[in-house]
N, C-alpha and C. Protein backbone atom coordinates (compact mmCIF):
# COMPACT_ATOMS: atom_id res chain seq x y z
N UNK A 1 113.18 113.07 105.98
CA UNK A 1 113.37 112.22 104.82
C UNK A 1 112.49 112.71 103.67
N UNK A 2 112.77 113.02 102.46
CA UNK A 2 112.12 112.65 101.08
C UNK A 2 111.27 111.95 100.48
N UNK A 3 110.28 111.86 100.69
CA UNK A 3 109.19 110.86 100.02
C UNK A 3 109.39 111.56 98.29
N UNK A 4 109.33 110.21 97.57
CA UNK A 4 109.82 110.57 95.77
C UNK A 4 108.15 109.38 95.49
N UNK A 5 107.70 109.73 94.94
CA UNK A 5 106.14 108.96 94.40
C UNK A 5 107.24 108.46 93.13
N UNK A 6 106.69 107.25 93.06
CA UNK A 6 106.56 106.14 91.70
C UNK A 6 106.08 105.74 90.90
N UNK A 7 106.37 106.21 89.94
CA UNK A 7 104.74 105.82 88.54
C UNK A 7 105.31 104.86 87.60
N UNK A 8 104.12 103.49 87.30
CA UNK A 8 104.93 103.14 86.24
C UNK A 8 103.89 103.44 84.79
N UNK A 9 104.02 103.46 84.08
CA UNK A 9 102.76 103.83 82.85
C UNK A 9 102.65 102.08 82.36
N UNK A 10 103.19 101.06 82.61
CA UNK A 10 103.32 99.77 82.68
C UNK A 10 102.57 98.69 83.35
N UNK A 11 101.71 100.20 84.53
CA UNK A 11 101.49 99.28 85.23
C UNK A 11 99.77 99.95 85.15
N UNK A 12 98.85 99.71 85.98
CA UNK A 12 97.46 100.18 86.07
C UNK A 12 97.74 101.47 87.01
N UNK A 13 97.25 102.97 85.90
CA UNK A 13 97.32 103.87 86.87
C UNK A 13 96.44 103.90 88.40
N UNK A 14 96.79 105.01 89.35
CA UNK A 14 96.02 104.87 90.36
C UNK A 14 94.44 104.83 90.51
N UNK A 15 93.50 104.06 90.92
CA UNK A 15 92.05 104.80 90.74
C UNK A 15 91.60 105.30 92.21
N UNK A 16 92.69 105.99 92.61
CA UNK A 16 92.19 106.76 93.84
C UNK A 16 93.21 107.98 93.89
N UNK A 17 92.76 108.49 95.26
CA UNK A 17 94.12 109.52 95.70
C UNK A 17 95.49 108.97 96.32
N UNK A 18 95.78 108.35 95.31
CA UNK A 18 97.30 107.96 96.53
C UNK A 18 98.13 107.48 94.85
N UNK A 19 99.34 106.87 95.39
CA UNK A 19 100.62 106.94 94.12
C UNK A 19 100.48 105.35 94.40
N UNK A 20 101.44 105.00 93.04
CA UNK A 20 101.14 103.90 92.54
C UNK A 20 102.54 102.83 93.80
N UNK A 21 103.61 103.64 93.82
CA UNK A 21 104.70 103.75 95.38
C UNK A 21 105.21 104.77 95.51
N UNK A 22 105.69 104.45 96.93
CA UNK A 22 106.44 106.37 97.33
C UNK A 22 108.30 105.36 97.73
N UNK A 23 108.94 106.15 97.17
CA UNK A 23 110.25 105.89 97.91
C UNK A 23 110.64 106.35 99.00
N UNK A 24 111.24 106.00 99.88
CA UNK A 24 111.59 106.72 101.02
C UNK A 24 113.01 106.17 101.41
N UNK A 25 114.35 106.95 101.36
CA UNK A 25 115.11 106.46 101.90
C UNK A 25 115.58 105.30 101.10
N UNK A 26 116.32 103.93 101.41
CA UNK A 26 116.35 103.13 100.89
C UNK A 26 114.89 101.71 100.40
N UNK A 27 113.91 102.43 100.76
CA UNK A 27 112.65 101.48 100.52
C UNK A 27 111.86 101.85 99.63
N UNK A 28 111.10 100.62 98.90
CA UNK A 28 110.01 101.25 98.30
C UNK A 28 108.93 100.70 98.64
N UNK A 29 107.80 101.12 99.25
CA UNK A 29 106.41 101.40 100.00
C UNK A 29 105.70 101.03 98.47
N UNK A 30 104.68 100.04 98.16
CA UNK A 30 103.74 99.64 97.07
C UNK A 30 102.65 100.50 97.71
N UNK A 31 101.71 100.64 96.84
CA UNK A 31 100.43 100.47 97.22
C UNK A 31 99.58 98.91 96.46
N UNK A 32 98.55 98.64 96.91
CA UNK A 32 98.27 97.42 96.51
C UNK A 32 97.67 97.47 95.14
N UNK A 33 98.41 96.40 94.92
CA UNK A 33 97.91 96.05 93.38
C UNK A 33 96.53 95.47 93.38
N UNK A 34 95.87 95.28 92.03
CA UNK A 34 94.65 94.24 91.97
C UNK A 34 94.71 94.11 90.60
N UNK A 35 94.36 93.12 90.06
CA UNK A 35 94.65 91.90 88.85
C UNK A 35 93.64 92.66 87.61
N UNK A 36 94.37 94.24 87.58
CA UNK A 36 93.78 94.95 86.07
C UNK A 36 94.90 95.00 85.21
N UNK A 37 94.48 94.50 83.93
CA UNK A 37 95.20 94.93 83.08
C UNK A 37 95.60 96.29 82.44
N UNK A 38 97.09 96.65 82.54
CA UNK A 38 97.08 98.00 82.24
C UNK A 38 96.50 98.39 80.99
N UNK A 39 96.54 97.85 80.07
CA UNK A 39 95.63 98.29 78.52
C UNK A 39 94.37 98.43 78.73
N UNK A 40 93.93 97.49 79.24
CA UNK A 40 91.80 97.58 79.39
C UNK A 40 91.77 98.29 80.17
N UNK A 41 92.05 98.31 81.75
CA UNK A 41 91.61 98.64 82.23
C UNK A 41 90.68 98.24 83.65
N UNK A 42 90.50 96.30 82.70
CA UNK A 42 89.33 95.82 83.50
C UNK A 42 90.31 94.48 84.03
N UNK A 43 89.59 94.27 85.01
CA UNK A 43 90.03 92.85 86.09
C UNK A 43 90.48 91.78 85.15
N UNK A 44 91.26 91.04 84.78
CA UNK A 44 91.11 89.62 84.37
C UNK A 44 90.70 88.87 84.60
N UNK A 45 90.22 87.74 83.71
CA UNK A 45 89.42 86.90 84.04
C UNK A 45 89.77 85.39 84.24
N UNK A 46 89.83 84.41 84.51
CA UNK A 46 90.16 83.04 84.69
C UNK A 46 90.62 82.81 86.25
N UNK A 47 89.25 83.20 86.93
CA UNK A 47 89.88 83.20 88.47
C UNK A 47 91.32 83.59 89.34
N UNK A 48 91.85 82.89 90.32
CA UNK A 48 92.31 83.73 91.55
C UNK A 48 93.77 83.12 90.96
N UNK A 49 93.91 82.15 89.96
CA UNK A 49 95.39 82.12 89.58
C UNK A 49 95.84 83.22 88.22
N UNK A 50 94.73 83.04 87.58
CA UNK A 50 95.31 84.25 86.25
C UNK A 50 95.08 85.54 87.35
N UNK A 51 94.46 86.08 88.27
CA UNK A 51 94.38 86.83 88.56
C UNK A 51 95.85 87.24 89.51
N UNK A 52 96.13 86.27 90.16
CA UNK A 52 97.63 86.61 90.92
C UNK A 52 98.46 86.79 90.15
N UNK A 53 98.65 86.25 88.88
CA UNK A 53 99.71 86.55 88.06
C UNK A 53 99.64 87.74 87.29
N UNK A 54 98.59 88.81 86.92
CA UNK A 54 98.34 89.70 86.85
C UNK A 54 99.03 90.87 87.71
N UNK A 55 98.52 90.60 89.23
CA UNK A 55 98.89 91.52 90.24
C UNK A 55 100.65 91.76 90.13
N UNK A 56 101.23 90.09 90.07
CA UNK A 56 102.48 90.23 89.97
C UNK A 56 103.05 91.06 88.98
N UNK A 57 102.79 90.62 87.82
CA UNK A 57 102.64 91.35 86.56
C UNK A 57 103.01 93.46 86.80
N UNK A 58 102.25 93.29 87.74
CA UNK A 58 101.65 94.94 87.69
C UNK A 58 102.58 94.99 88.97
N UNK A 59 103.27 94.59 90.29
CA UNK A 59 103.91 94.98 90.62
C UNK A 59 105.26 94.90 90.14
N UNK A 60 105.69 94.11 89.46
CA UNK A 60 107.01 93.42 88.46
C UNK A 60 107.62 95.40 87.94
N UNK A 61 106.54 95.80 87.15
CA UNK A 61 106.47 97.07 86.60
C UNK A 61 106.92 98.18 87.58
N UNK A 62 106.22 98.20 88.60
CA UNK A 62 105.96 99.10 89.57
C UNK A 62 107.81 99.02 90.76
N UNK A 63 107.90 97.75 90.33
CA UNK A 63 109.45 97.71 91.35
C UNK A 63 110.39 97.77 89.80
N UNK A 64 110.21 97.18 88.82
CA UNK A 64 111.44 98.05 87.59
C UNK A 64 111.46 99.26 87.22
N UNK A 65 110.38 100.31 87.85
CA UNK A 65 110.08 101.75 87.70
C UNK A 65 111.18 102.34 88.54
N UNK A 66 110.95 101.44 89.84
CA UNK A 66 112.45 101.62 90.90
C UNK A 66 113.30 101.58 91.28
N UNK A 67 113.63 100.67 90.32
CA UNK A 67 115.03 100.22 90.40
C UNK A 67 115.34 99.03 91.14
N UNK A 68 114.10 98.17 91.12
CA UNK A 68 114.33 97.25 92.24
C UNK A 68 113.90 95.56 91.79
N UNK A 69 113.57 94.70 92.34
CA UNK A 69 112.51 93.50 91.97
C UNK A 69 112.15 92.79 92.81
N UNK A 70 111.69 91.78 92.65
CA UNK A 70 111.20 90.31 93.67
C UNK A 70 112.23 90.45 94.50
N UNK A 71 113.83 90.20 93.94
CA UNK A 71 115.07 89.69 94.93
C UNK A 71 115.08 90.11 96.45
N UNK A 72 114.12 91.68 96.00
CA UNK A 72 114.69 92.90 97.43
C UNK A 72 113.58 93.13 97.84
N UNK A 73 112.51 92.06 97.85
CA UNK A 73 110.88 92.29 98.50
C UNK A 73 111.53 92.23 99.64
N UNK A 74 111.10 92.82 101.06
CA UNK A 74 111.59 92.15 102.63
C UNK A 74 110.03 91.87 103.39
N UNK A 75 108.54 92.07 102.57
CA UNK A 75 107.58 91.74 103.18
C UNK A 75 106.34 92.18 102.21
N UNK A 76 105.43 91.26 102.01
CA UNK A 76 104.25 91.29 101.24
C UNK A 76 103.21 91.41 102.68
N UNK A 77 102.33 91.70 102.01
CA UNK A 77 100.76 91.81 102.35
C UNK A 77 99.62 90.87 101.35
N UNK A 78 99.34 90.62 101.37
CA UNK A 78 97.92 89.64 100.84
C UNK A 78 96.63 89.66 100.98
N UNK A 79 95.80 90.39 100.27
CA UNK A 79 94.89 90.28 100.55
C UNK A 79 93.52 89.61 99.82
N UNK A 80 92.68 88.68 99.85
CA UNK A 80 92.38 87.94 99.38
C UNK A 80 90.68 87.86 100.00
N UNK A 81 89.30 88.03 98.75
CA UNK A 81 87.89 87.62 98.59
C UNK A 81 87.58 86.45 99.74
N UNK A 82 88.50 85.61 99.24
CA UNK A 82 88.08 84.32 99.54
C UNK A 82 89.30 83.47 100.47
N UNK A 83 89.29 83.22 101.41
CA UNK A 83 90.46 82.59 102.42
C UNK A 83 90.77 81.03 101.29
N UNK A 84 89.58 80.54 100.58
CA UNK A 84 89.26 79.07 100.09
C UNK A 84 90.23 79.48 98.81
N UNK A 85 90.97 80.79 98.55
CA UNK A 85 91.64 80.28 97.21
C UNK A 85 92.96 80.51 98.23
N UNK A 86 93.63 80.80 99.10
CA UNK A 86 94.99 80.83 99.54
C UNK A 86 96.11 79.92 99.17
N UNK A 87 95.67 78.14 98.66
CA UNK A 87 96.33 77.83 98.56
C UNK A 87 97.01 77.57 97.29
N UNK A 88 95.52 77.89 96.23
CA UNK A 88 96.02 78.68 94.69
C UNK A 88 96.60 79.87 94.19
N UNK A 89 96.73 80.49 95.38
CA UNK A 89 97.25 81.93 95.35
C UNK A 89 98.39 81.91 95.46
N UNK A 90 98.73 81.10 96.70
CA UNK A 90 100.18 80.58 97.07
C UNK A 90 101.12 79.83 96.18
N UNK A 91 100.58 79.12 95.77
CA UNK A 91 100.87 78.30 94.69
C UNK A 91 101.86 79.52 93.75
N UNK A 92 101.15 80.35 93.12
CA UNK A 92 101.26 81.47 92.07
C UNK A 92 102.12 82.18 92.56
N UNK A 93 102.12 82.47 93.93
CA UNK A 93 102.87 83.80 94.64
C UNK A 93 104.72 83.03 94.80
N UNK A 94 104.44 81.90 95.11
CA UNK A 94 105.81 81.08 94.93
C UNK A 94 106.45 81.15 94.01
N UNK A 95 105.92 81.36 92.63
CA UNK A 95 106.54 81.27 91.75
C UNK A 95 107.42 82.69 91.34
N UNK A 96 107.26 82.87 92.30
CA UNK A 96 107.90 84.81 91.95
C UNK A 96 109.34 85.21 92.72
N UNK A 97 109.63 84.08 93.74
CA UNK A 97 109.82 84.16 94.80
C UNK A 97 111.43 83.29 94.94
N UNK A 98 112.73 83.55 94.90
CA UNK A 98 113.48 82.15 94.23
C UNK A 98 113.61 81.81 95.86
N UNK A 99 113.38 80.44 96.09
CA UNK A 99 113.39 79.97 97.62
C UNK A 99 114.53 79.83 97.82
N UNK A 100 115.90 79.98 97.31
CA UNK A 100 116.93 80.59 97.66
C UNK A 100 117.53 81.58 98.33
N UNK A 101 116.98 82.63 97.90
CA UNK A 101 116.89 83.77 98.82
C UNK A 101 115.87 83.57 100.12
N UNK A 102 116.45 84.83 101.21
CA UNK A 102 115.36 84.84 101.63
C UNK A 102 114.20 85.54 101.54
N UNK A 103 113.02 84.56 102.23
CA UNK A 103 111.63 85.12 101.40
C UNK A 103 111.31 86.08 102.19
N UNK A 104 110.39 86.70 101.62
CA UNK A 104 109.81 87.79 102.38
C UNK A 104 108.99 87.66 104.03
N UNK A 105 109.14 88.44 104.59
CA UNK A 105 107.97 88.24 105.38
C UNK A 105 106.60 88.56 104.95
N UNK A 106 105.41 87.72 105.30
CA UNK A 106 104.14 87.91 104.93
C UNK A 106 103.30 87.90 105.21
N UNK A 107 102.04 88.80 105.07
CA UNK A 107 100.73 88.22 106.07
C UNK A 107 99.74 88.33 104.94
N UNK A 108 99.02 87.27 105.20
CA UNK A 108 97.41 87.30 104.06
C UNK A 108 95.81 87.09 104.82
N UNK A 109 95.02 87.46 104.31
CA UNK A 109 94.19 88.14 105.18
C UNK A 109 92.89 88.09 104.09
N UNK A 110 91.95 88.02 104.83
CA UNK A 110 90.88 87.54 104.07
C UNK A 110 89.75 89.13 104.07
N UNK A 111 89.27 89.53 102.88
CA UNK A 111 88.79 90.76 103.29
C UNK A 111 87.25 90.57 102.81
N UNK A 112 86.23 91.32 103.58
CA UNK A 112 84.61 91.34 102.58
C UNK A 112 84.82 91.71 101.55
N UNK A 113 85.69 92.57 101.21
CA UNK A 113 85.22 93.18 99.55
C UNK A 113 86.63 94.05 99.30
N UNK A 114 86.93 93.76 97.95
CA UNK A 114 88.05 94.34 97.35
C UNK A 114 87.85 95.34 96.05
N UNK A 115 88.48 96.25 95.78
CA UNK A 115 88.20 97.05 94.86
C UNK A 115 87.65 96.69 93.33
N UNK A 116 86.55 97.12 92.83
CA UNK A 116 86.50 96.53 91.28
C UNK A 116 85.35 94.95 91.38
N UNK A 117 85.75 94.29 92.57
CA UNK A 117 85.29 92.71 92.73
C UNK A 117 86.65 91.87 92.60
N UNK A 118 87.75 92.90 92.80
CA UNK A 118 89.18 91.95 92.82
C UNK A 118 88.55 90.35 93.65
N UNK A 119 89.48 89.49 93.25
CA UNK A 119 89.92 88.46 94.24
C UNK A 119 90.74 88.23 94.88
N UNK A 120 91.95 89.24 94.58
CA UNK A 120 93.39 89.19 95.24
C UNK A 120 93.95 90.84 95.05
N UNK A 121 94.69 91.38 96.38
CA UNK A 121 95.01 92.41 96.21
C UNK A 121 96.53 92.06 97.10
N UNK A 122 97.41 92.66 96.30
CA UNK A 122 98.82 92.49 96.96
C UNK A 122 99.99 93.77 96.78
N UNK A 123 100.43 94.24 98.09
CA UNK A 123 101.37 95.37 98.30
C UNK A 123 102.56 94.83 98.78
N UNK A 124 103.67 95.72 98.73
CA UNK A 124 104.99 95.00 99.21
C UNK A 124 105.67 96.64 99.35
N UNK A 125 106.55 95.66 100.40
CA UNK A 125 107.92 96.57 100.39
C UNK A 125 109.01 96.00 99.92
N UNK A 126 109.86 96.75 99.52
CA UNK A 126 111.06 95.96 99.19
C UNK A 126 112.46 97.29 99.35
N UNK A 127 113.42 97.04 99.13
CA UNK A 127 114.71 97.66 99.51
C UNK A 127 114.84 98.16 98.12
N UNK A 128 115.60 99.51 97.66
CA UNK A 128 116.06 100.09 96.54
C UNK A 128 117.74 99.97 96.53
């Protein structure tokens, strides 16, 4: 199979060695986002809800680079500072999500430390 890397200039370039997603086949593989604004540069600020909507923000970009969106997520990842904001996170992450369809599968996960001092870091797959 073909691995095709994904860039969006829309979205926060990479600050490591790896691509922003790789396509493969009919999928597209994220790497995880975290709640920077692509212009600054720097984290946003107003805690773990402006901050989820950020991440979304920056994957929104990263799946219209692909040809894809929310509709064709089939599984998120979550990763999250603090277990104590999950249910403000959730809150935010719903809203992306039409509960019509079906939702993704998901797991969220509480980590010591996230890149930058993120509070929320979120990857997905979704179908192309």
């Amino acid at each position: 199979m073909i691995k095709d890397r994904i860039s969006s200039a829309n979205a926060p370039q990479a600050i490591g060695p790896y691509s922003q997603a790789v396509k493969v086949g009919d999928f597209l593989y994220t790497s995880g986002q975290l709640p920077i604004h692509p212009d600054s540069g720097i984290i946003v600020s107003g805690g773990i809800e402006a901050q989820t909507h950020q991440v979304f923000r920056n994957l929104s970009e990263v799946l219209k680079e692909a040809g894809t969106d929310f509709d064709r997520v089939v599984k998120a990842t979550v990763f999250l500072k603090n277990m104590d904001d999950f249910q403000a996170m959730n809150a935010v992450y719903s809203t992306y999500f039409n509960p019509k369809n079906t939702l993704p599968a998901r797991s969220a996960v509480q980590v010591a430390r996230l890149p930058k001092d993120a509070l929320v870091e979120i990857e997905v797959v979704a179908i192309i």
